[in-house]
C-alpha atoms as a PDB file:
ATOM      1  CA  UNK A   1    -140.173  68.740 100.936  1.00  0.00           C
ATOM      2  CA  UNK A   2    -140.385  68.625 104.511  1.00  0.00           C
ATOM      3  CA  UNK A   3    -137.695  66.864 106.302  1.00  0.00           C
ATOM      4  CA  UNK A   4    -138.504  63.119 106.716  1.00  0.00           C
ATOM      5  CA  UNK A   5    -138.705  60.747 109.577  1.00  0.00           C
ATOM      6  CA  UNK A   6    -139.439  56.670 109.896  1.00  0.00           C
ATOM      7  CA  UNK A   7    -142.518  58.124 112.023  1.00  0.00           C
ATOM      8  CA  UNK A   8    -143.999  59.459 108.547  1.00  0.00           C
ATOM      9  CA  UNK A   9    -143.501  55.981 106.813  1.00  0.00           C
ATOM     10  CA  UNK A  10    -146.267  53.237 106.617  1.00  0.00           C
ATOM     11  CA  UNK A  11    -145.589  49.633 106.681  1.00  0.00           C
ATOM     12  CA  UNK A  12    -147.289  46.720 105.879  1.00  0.00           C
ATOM     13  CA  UNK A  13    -146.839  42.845 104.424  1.00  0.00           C
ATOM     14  CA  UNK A  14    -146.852  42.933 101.043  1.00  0.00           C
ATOM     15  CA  UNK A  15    -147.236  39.978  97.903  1.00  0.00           C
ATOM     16  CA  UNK A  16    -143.296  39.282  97.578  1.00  0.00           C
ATOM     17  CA  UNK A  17    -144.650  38.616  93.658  1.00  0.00           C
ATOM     18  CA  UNK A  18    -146.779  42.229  93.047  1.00  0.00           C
ATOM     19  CA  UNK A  19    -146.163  44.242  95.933  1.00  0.00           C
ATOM     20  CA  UNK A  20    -149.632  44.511  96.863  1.00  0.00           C
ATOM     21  CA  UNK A  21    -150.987  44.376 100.035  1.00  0.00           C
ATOM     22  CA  UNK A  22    -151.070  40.616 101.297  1.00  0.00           C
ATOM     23  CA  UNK A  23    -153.406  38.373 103.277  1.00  0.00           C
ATOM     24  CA  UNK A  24    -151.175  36.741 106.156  1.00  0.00           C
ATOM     25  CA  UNK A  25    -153.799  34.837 107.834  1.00  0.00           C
ATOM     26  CA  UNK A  26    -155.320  33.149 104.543  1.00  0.00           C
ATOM     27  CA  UNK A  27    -152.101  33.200 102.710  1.00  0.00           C
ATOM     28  CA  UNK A  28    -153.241  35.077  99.852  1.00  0.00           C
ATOM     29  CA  UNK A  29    -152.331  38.104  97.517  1.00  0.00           C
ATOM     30  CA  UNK A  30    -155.383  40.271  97.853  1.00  0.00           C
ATOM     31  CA  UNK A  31    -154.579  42.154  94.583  1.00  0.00           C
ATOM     32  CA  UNK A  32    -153.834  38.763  91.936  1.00  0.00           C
ATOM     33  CA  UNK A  33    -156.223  36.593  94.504  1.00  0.00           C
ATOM     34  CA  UNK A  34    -153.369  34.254  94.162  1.00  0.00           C
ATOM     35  CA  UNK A  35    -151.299  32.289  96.730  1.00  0.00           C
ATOM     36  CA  UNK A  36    -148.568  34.131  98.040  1.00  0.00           C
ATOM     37  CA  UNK A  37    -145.089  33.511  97.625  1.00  0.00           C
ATOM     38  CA  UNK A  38    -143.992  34.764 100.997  1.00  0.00           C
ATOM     39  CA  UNK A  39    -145.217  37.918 102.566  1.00  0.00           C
ATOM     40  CA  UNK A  40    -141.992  40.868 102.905  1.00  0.00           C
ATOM     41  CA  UNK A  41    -142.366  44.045 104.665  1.00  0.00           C
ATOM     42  CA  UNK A  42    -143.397  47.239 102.455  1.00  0.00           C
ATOM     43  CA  UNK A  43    -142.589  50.899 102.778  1.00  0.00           C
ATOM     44  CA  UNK A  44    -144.984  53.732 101.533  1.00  0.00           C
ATOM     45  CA  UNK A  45    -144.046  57.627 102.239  1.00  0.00           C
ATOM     46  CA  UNK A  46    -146.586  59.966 101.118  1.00  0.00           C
ATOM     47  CA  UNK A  47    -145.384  63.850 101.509  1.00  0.00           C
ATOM     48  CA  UNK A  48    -146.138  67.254  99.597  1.00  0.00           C
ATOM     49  CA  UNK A  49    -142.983  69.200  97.816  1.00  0.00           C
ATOM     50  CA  UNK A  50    -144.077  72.946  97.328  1.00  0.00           C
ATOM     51  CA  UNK A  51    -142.209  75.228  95.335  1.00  0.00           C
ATOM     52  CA  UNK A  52    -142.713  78.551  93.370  1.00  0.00           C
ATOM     53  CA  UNK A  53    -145.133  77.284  91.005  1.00  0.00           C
ATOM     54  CA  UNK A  54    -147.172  75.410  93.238  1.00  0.00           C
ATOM     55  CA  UNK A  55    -147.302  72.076  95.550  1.00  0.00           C
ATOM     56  CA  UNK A  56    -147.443  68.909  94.781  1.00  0.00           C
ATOM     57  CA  UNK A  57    -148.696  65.273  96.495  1.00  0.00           C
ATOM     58  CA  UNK A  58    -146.032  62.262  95.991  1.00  0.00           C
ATOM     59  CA  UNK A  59    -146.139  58.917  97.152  1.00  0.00           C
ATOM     60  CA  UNK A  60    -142.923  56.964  96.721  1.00  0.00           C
ATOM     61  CA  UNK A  61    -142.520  53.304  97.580  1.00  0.00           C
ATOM     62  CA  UNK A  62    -140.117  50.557  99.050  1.00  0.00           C
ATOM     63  CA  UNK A  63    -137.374  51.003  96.746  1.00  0.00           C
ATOM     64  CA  UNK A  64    -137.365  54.727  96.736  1.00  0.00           C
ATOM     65  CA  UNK A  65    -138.155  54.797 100.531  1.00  0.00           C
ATOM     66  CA  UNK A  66    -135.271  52.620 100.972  1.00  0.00           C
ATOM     67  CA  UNK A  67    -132.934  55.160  98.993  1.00  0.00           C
ATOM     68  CA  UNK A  68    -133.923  57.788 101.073  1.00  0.00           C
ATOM     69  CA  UNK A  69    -133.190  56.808 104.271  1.00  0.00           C
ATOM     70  CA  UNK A  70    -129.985  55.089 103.322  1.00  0.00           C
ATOM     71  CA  UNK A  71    -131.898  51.432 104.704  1.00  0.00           C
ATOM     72  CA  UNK A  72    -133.319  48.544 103.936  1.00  0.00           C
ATOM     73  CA  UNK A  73    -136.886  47.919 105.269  1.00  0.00           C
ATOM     74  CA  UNK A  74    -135.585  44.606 107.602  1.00  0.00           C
ATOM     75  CA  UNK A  75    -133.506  47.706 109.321  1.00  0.00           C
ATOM     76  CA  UNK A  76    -136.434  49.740 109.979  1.00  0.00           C
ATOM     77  CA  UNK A  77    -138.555  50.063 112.534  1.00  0.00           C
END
């Protein structure tokens, strides 16, 4: 795996119910189409781990991001 950095992370505002992208401006979860409980700031890292038998795509999210970097995602950029 390459060595990571916040510039390699994506954020957005996420349902604080599903973690699926959210809808600030008509206060909605666009995944469950329901109303949102409040909106909290997600993580995704996507990077490629190559080894001797071959190379492989992984996304890992919030939690995981946050493990990574030793932070949680109000301390991030």
């Amino acid at each position: 795996m390459p060595e990571a950095t916040l510039d390699d992370l994506y954020f957005y505002l996420g349902c604080s119910k599903c973690g699926q992208k959210g809808d600030a401006e008509k206060e909605h979860c666009t995944h469950a189409l329901k109303l949102l409980l409040r909106l909290l700031y997600k993580i995704t890292f996507k990077f490629k781990a190559v080894d001797a038998t071959g190379t492989r795509k992984f996304t890992i999210f919030t939690r995981e991001v946050e493990t990574l970097f030793n932070l949680t995602s109000d301390q991030m950029p």
